[in-house]
Protein backbone atom coordinates (compact mmCIF):
# COMPACT_ATOMS: atom_id res chain seq x y z
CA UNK A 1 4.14 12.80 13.23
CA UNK A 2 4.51 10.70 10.01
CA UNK A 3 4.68 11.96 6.76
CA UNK A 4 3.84 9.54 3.69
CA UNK A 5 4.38 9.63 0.10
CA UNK A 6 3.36 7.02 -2.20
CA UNK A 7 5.17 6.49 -5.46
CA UNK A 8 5.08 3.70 -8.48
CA UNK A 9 1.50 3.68 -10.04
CA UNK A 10 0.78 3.71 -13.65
CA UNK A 11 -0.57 1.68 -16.07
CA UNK A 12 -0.43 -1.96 -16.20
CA UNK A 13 -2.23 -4.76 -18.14
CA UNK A 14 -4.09 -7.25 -17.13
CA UNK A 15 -1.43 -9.90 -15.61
CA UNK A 16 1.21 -7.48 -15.61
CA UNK A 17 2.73 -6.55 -12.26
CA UNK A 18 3.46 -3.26 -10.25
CA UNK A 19 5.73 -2.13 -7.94
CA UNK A 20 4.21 0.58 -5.27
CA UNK A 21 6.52 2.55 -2.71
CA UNK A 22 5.69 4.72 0.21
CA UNK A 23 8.38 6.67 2.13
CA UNK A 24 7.70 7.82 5.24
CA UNK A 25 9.70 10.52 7.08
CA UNK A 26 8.94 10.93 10.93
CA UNK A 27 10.45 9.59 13.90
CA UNK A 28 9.83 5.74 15.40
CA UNK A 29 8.34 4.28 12.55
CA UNK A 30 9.05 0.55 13.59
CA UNK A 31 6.02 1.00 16.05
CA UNK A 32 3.80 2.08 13.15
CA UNK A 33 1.37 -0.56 11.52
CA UNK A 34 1.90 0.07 7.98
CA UNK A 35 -0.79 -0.25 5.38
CA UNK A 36 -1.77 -0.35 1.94
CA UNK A 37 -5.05 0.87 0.87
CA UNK A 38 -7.40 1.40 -2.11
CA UNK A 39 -10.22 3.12 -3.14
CA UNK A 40 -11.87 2.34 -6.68
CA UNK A 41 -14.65 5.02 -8.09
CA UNK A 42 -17.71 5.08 -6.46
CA UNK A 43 -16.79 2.60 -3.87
CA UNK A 44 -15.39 3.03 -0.35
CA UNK A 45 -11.95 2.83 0.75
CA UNK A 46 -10.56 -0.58 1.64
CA UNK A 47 -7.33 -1.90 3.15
CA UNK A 48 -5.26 -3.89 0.98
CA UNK A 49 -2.59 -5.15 3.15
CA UNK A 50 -0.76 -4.23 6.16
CA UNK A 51 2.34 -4.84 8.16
CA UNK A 52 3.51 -4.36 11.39
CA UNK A 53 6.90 -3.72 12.36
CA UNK A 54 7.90 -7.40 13.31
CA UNK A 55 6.95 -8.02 9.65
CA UNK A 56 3.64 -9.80 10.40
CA UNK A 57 1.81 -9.42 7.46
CA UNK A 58 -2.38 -9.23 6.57
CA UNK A 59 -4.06 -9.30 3.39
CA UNK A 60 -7.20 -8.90 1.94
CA UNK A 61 -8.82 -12.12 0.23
CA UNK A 62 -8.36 -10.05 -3.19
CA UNK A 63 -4.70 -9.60 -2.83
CA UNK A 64 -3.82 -13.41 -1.45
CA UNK A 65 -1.84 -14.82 -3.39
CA UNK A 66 -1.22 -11.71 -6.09
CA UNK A 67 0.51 -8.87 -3.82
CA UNK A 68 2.72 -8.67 -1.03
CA UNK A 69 3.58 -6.02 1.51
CA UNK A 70 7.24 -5.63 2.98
CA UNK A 71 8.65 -2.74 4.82
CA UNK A 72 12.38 -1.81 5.93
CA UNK A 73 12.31 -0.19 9.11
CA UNK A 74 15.84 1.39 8.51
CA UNK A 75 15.19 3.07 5.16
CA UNK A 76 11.31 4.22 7.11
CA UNK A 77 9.87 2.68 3.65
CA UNK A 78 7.06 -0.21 3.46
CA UNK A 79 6.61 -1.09 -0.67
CA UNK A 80 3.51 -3.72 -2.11
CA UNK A 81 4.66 -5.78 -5.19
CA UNK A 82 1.60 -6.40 -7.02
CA UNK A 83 1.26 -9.39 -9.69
CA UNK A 84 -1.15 -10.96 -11.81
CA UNK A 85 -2.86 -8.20 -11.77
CA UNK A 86 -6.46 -7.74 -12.68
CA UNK A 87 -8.83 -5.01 -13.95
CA UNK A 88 -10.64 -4.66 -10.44
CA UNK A 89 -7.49 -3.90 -8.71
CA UNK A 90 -7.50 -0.55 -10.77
CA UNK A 91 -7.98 2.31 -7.74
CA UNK A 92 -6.24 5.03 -5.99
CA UNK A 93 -3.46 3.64 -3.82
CA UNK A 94 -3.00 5.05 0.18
CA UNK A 95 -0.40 4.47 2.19
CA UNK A 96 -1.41 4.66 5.67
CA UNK A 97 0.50 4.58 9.32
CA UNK A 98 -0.81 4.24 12.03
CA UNK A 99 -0.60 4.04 15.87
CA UNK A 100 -2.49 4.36 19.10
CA UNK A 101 -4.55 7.66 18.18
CA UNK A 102 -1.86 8.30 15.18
CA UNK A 103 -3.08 7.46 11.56
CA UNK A 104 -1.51 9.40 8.83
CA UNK A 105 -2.49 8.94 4.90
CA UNK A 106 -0.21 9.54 2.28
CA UNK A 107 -1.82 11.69 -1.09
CA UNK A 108 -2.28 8.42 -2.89
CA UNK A 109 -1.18 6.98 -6.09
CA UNK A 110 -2.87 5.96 -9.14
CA UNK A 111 -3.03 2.49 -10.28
CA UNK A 112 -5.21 1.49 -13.77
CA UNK A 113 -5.45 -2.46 -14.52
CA UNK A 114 -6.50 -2.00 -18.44
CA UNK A 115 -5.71 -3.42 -21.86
């Protein structure tokens, strides 16, 4: 079993940058594909970015270019740098692992893009 918790949201302007962190506690979390989601008010839940344990990374066309998604395997902790950010980015933050049948969400973290 994996057990997530996100950290690092807040406020932010527009063009500003954030820093989000999710810990994980559980046992073989190198196998885990490691993920980033977000889910803005009234819309559904979308992934952001994810990693898999050899570091190979995916990104949604809306973070390209503006966030990236690292994880260290030893410290079981995957983080997503955010920059130039934008007022549409503002959403609820997940961390998710998963693998095989596994997928674990962490409670989620606030993010607001505003002026």
């Amino acid at each position: 079993q994996l057990q997530l918790a996100e950290s690092g949201g807040g406020l932010v302007q527009p063009g500003g940058s954030l820093r989000l962190s999710c810990a994980a506690s559980g046992s073989f979390f190198s196998i885990y594909l490691m993920g980033w989601y977000r889910q803005a008010p009234g819309k559904e839940r979308e992934l952001v970015a994810s990693i898999l344990g050899s570091g190979k990374t995916t990104y949604a066309n809306s973070a390209k270019g503006r966030f990236t998604i690292s994880r260290d395997n030893a410290k079981k902790t995957v983080d997503l740098q955010m920059n130039s950010m934008k007022p549409e980015d503002t959403a609820v933050y997940y961390c998710n692992g998963r693998y095989d049948s596994r997928n674990y969400w962490g409670q989620g973290t606030q993010v607001t893009v505003s002026s």
